[in-house]
C-alpha atoms as a PDB file:
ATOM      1  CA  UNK A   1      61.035 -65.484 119.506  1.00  0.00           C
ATOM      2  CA  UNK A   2      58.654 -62.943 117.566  1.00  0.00           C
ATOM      3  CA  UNK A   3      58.219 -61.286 121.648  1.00  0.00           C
ATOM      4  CA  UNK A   4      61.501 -60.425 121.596  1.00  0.00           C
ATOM      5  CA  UNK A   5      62.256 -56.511 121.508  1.00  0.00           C
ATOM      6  CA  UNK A   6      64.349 -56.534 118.434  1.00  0.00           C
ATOM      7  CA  UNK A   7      61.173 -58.147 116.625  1.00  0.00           C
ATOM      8  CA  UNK A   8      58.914 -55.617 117.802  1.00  0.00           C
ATOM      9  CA  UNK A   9      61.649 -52.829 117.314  1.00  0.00           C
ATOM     10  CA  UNK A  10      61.292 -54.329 113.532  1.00  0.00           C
ATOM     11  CA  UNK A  11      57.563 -54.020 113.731  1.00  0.00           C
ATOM     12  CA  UNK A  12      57.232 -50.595 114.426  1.00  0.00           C
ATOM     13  CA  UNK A  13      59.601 -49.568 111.928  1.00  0.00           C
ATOM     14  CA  UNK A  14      58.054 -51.628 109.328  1.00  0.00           C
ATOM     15  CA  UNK A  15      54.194 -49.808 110.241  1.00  0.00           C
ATOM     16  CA  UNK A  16      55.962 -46.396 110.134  1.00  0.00           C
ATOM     17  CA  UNK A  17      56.949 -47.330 106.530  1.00  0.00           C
ATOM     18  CA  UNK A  18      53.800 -48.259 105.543  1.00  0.00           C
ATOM     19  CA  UNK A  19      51.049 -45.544 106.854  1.00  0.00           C
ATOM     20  CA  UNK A  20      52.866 -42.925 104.917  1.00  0.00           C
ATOM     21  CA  UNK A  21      51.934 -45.184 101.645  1.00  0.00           C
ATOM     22  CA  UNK A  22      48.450 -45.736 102.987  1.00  0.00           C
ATOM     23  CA  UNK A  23      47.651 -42.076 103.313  1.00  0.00           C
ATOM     24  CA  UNK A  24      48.925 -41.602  99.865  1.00  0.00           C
ATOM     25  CA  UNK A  25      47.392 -44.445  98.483  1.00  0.00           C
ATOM     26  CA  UNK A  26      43.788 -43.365 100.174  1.00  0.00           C
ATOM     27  CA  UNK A  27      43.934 -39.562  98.658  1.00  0.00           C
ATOM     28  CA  UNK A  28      45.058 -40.791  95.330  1.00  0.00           C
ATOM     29  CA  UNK A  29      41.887 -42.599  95.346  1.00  0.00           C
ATOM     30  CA  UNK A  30      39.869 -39.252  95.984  1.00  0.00           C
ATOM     31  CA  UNK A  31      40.921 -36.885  93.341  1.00  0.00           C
ATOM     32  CA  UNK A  32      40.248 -33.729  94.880  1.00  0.00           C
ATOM     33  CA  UNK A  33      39.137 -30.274  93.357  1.00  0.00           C
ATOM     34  CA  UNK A  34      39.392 -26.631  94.761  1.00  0.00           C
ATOM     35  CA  UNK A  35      38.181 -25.010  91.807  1.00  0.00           C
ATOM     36  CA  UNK A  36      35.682 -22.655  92.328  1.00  0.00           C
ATOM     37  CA  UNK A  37      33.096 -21.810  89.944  1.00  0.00           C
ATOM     38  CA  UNK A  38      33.759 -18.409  88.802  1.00  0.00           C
ATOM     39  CA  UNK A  39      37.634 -20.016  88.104  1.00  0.00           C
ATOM     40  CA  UNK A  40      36.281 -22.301  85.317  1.00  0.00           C
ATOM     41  CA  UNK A  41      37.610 -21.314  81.651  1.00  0.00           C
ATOM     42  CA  UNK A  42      35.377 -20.425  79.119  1.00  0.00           C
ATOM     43  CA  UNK A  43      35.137 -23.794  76.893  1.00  0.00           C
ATOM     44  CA  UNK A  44      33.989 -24.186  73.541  1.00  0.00           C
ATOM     45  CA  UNK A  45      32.232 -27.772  74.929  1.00  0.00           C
ATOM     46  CA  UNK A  46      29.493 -25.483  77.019  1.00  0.00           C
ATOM     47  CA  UNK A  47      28.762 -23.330  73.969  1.00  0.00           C
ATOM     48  CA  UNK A  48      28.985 -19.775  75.652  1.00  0.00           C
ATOM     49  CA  UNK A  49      27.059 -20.625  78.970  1.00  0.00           C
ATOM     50  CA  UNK A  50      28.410 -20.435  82.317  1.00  0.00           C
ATOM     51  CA  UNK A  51      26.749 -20.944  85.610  1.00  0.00           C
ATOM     52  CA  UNK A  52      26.365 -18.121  87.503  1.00  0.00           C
ATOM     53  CA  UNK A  53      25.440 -15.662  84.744  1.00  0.00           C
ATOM     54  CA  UNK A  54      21.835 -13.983  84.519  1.00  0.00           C
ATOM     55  CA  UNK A  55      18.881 -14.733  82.603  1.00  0.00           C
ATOM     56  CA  UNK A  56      19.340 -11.574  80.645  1.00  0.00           C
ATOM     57  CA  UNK A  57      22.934 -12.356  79.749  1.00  0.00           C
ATOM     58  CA  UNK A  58      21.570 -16.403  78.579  1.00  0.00           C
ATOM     59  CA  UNK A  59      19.010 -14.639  76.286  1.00  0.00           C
ATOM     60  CA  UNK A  60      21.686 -11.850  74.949  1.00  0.00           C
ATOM     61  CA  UNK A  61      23.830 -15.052  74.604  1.00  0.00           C
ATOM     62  CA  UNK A  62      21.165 -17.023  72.717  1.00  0.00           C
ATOM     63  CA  UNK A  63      17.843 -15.134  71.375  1.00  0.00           C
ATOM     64  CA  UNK A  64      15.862 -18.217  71.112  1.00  0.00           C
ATOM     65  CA  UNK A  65      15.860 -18.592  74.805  1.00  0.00           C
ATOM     66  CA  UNK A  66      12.578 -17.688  76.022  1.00  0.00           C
ATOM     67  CA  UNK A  67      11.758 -16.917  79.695  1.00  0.00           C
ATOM     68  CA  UNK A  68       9.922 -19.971  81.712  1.00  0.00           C
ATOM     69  CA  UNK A  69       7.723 -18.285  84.352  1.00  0.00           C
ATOM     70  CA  UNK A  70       9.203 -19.277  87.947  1.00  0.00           C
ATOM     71  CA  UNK A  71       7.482 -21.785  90.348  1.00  0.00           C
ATOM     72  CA  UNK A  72       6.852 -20.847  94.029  1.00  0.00           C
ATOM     73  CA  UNK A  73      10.270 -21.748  94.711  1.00  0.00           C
ATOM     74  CA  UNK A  74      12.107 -18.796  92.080  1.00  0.00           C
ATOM     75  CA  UNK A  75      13.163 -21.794  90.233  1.00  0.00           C
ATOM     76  CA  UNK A  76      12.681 -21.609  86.058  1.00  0.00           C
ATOM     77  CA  UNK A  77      13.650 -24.371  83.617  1.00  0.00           C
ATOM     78  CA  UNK A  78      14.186 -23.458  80.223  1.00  0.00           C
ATOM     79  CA  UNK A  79      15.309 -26.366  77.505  1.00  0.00           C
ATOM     80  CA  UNK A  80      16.643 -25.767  73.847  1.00  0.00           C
ATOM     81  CA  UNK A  81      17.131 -27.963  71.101  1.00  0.00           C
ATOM     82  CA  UNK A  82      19.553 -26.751  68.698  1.00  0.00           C
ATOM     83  CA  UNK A  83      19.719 -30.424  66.736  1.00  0.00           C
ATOM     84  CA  UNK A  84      16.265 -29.767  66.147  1.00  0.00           C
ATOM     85  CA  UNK A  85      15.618 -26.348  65.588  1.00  0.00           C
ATOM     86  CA  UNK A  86      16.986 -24.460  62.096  1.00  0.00           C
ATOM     87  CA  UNK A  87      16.959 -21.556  63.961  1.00  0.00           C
ATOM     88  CA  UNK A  88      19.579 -22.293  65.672  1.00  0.00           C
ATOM     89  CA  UNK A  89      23.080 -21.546  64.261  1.00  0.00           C
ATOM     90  CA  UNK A  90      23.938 -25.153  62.894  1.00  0.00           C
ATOM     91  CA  UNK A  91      27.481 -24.414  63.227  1.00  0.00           C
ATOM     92  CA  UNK A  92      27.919 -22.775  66.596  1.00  0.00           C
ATOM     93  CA  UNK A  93      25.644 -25.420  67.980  1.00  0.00           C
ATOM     94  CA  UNK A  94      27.017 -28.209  66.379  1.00  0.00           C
ATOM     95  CA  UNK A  95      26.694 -32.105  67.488  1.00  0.00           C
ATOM     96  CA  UNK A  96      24.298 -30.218  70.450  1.00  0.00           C
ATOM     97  CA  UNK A  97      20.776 -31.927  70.408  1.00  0.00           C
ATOM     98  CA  UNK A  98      19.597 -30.358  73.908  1.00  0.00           C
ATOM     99  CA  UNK A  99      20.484 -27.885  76.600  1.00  0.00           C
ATOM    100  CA  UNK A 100      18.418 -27.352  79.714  1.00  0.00           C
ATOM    101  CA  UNK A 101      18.985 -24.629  82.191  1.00  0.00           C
ATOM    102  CA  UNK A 102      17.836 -24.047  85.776  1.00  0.00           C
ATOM    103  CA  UNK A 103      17.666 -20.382  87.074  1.00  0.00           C
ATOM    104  CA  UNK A 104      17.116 -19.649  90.681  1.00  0.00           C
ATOM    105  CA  UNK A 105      15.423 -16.330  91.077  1.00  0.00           C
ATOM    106  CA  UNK A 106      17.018 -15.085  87.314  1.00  0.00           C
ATOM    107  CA  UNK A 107      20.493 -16.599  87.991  1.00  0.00           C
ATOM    108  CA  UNK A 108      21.522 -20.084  86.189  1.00  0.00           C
ATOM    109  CA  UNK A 109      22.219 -22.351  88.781  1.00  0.00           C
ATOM    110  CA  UNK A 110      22.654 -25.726  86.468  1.00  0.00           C
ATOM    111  CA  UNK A 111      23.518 -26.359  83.492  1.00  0.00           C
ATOM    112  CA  UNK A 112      22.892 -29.214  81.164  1.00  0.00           C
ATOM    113  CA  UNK A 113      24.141 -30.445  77.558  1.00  0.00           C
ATOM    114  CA  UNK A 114      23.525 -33.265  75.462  1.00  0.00           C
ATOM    115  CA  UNK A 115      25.043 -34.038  72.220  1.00  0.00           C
ATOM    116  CA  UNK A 116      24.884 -36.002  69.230  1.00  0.00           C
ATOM    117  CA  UNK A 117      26.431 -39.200  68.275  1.00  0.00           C
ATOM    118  CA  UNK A 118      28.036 -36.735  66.052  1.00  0.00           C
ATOM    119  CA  UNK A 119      30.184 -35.447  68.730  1.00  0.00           C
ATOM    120  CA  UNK A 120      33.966 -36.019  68.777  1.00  0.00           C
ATOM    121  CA  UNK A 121      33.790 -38.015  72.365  1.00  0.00           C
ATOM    122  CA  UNK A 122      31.451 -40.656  72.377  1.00  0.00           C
ATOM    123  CA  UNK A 123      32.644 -42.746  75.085  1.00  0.00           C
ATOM    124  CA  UNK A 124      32.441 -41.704  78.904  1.00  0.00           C
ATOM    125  CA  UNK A 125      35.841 -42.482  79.212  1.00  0.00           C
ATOM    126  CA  UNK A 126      36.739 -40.165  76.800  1.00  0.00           C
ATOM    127  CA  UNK A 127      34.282 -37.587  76.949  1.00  0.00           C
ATOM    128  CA  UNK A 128      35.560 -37.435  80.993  1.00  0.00           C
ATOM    129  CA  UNK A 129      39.105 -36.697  79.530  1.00  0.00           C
ATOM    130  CA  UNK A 130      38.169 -34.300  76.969  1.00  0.00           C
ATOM    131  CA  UNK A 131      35.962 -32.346  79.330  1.00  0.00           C
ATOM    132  CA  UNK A 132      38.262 -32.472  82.385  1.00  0.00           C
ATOM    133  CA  UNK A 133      40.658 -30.996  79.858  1.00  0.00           C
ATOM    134  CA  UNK A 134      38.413 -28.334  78.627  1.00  0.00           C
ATOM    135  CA  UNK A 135      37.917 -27.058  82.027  1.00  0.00           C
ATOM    136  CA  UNK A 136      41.197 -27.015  84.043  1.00  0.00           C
ATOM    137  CA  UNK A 137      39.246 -29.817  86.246  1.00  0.00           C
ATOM    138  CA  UNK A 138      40.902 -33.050  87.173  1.00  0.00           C
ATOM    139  CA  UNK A 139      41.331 -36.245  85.438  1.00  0.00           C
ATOM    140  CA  UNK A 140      39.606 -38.599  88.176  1.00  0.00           C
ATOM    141  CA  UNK A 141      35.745 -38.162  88.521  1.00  0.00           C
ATOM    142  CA  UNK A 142      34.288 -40.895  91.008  1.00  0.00           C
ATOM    143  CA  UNK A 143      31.912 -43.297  89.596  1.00  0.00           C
ATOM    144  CA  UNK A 144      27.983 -42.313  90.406  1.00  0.00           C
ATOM    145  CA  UNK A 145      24.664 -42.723  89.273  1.00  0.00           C
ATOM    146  CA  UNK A 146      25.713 -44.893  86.212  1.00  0.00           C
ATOM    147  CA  UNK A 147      28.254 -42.204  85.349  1.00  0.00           C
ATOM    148  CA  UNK A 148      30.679 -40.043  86.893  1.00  0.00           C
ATOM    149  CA  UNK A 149      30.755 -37.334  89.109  1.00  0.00           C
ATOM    150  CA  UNK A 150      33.209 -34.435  90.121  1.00  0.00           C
ATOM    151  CA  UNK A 151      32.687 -32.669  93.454  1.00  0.00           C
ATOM    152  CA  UNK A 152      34.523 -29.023  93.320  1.00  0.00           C
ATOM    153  CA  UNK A 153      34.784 -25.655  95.407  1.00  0.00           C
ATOM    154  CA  UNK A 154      30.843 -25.114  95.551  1.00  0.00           C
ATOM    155  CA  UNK A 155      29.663 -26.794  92.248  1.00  0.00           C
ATOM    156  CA  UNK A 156      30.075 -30.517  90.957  1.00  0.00           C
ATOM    157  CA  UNK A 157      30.171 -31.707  87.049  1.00  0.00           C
ATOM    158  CA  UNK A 158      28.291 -34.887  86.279  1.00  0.00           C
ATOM    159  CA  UNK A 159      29.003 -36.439  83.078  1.00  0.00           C
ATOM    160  CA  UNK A 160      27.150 -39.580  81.880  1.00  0.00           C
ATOM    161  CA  UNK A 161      25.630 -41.255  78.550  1.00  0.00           C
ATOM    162  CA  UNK A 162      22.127 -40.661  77.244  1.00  0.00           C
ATOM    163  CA  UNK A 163      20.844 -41.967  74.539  1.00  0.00           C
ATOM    164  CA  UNK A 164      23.353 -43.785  73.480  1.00  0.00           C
ATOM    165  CA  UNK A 165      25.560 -40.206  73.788  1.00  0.00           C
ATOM    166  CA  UNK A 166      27.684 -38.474  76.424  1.00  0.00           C
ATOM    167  CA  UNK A 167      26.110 -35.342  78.730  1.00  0.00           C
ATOM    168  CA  UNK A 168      27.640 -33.010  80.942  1.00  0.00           C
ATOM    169  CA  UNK A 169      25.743 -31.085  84.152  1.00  0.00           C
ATOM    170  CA  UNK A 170      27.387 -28.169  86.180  1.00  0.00           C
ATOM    171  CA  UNK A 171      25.322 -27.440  89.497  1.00  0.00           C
ATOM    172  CA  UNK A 172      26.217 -24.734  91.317  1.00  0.00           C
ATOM    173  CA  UNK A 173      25.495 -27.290  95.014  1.00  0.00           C
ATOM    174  CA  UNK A 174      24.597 -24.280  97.601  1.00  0.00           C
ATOM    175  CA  UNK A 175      22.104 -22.728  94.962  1.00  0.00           C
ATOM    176  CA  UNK A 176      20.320 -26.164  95.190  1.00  0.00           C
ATOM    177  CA  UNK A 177      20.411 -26.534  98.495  1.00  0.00           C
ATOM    178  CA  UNK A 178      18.306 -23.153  98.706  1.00  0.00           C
ATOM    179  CA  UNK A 179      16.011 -24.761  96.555  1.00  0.00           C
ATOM    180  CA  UNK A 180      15.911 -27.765  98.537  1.00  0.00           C
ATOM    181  CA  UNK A 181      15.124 -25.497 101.503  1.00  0.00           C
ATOM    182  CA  UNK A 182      12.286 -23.659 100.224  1.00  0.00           C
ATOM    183  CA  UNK A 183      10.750 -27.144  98.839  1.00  0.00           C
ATOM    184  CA  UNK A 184      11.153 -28.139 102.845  1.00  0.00           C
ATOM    185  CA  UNK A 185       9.683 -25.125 103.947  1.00  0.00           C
ATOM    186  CA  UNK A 186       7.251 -25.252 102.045  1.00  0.00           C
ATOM    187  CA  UNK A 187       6.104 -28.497 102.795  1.00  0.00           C
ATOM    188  CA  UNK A 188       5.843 -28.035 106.318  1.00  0.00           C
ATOM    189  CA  UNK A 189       4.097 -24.975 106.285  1.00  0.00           C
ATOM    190  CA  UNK A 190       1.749 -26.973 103.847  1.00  0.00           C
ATOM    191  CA  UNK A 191       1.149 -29.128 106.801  1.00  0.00           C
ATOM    192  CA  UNK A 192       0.137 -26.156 109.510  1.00  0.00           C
ATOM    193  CA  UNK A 193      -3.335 -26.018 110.579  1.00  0.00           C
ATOM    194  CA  UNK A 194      -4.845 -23.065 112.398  1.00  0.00           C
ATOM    195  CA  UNK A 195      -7.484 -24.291 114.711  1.00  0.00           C
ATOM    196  CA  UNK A 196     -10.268 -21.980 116.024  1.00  0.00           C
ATOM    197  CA  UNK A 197     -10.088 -21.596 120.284  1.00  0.00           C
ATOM    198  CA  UNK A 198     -13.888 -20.290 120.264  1.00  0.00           C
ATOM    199  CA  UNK A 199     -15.059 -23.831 118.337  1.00  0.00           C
ATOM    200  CA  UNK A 200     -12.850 -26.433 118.838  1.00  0.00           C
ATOM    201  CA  UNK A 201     -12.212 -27.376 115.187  1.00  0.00           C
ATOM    202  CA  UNK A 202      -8.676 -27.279 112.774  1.00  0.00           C
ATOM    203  CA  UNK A 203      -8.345 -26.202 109.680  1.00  0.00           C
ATOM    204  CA  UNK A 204      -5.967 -27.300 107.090  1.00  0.00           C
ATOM    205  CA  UNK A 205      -4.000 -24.335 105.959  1.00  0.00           C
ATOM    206  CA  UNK A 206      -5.525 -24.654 102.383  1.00  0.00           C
ATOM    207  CA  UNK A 207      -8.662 -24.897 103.597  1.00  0.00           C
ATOM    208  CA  UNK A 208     -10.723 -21.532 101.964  1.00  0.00           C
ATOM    209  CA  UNK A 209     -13.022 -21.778 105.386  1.00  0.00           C
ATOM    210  CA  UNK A 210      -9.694 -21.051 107.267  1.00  0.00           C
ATOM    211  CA  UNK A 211     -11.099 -16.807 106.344  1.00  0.00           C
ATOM    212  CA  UNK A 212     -13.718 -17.521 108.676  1.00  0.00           C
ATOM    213  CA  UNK A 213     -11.775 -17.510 112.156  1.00  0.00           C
ATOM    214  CA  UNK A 214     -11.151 -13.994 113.485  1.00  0.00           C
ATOM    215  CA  UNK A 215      -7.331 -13.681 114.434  1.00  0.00           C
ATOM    216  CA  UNK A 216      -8.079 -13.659 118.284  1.00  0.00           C
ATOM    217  CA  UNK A 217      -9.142 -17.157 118.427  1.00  0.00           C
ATOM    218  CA  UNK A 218      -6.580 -18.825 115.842  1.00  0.00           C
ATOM    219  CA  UNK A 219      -4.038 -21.215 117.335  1.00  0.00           C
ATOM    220  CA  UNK A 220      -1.884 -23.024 115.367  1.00  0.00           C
ATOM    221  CA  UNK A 221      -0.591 -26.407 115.100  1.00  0.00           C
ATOM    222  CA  UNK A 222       2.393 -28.429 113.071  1.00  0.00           C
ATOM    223  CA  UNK A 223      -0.012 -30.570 111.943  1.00  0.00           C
ATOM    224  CA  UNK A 224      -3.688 -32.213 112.186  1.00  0.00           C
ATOM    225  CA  UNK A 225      -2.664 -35.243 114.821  1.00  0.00           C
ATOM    226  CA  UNK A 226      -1.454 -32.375 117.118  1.00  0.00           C
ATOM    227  CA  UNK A 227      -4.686 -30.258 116.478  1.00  0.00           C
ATOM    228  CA  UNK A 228      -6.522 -33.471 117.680  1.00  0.00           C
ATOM    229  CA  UNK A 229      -4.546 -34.304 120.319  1.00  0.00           C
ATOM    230  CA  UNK A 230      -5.111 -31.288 121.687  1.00  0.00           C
ATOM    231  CA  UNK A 231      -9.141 -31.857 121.144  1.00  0.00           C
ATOM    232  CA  UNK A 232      -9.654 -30.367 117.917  1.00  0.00           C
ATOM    233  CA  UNK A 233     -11.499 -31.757 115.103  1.00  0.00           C
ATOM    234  CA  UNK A 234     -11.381 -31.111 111.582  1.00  0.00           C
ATOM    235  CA  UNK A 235     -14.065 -28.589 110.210  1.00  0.00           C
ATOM    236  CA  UNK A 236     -16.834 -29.646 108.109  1.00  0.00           C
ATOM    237  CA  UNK A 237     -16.019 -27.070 105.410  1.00  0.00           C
ATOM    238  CA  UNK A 238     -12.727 -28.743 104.786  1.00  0.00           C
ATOM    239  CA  UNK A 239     -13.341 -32.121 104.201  1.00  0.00           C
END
């Protein structure tokens, strides 16, 4: 009986019902967000800093800031601590015990703030709400990393308790995948070795000796098990 065309008739129908409530059902569960950075509000929670702005503007914003010299990536990281330091306008920095920002060559590219138990949202829950609020962002953030994270147009906001207290971190996601880059290339170029023609031996591209081949007779290699598969061996001055 259920092979007769009426049944399958039935069946088709019913699937056609149902996928409609599927698809809805599957994006409700994957709150999405098309804000871009320079489209969140100014909020009263991030205490006058926005990603994006300059190192100058930071240090116009607060005076205390005081300029980190850059690694070999561009990358400076700069930490406050208003709770702790009477310096620090105990009012305007209220319930705020750290902040740490991240500038990629002079622009902040993450943001980070930690409050006090003091603060008026002490549960994730809560302080998920109150932010999400704050910034025109929505409600949902996906569960990660022990807390919860919001993916947007170019940046994500990660919100999670330490210390017994809620955070909040704004990255600005292609500025860290530039860093990420750099770290890559660096490491691989870390790895080169130039290996002398004239002599048969590699040198690691660290390796102060490396001065000693002229520029006619370098070759270079991605790394030492090429050099000595090719027959080189590594010079006595580097090891």
């Amino acid at each position: 009986m259920l092979d007769h065309p009426i049944w399958k008739i039935k069946e088709v129908f019913r699937l056609l019902l149902v996928a409609p409530l599927l698809v809805v059902s599957a994006s409700a569960q994957k709150p999405t967000c098309t804000l871009k950075l320079d489209q969140l509000p100014e909020s009263i929670e991030l205490r006058g800093f926005r990603v994006g702005m300059t190192f100058e503007q930071a240090k116009a914003h607060v005076p205390q800031i005081q300029l980190a010299r850059p690694d070999q990536f561009g990358v400076a990281r700069i930490s406050i601590n208003p709770y702790f330091d009477p310096s620090f306008d105990p009012t305007r920095f209220a319930d705020v015990r750290t902040i740490s920002l991240d500038f990629l060559d002079g622009t902040l590219v993450s943001l980070w703030i930690g409050f006090e138990k003091s603060f008026k949202w002490q549960s994730l829950d809560v302080f998920v709400a109150g932010i999400s609020k704050s910034l025109n962002l929505p409600a949902e953030w996906p569960a990660k990393r022990g807390g919860r994270e919001l993916n947007c147009d170019g940046f994500s906001v990660f919100a999670s308790m330490i210390a017994g207290s809620p955070s909040v971190r704004i990255s600005d996601e292609a500025a860290l995948e530039t860093i990420g880059t750099r770290r890559e290339d660096a490491a691989a170029a870390a790895e080169l070795v130039i290996g002398d023609q004239r002599t048969k031996l590699y040198y690691p591209s660290d390796c102060e000796a490396l001065t000693k081949i002229s520029e006619a007779n370098r070759i270079k290699f991605k790394d030492k098990d090429e050099a000595e598969k090719a027959g080189f061996r590594l010079a006595r001055d580097c090891q």
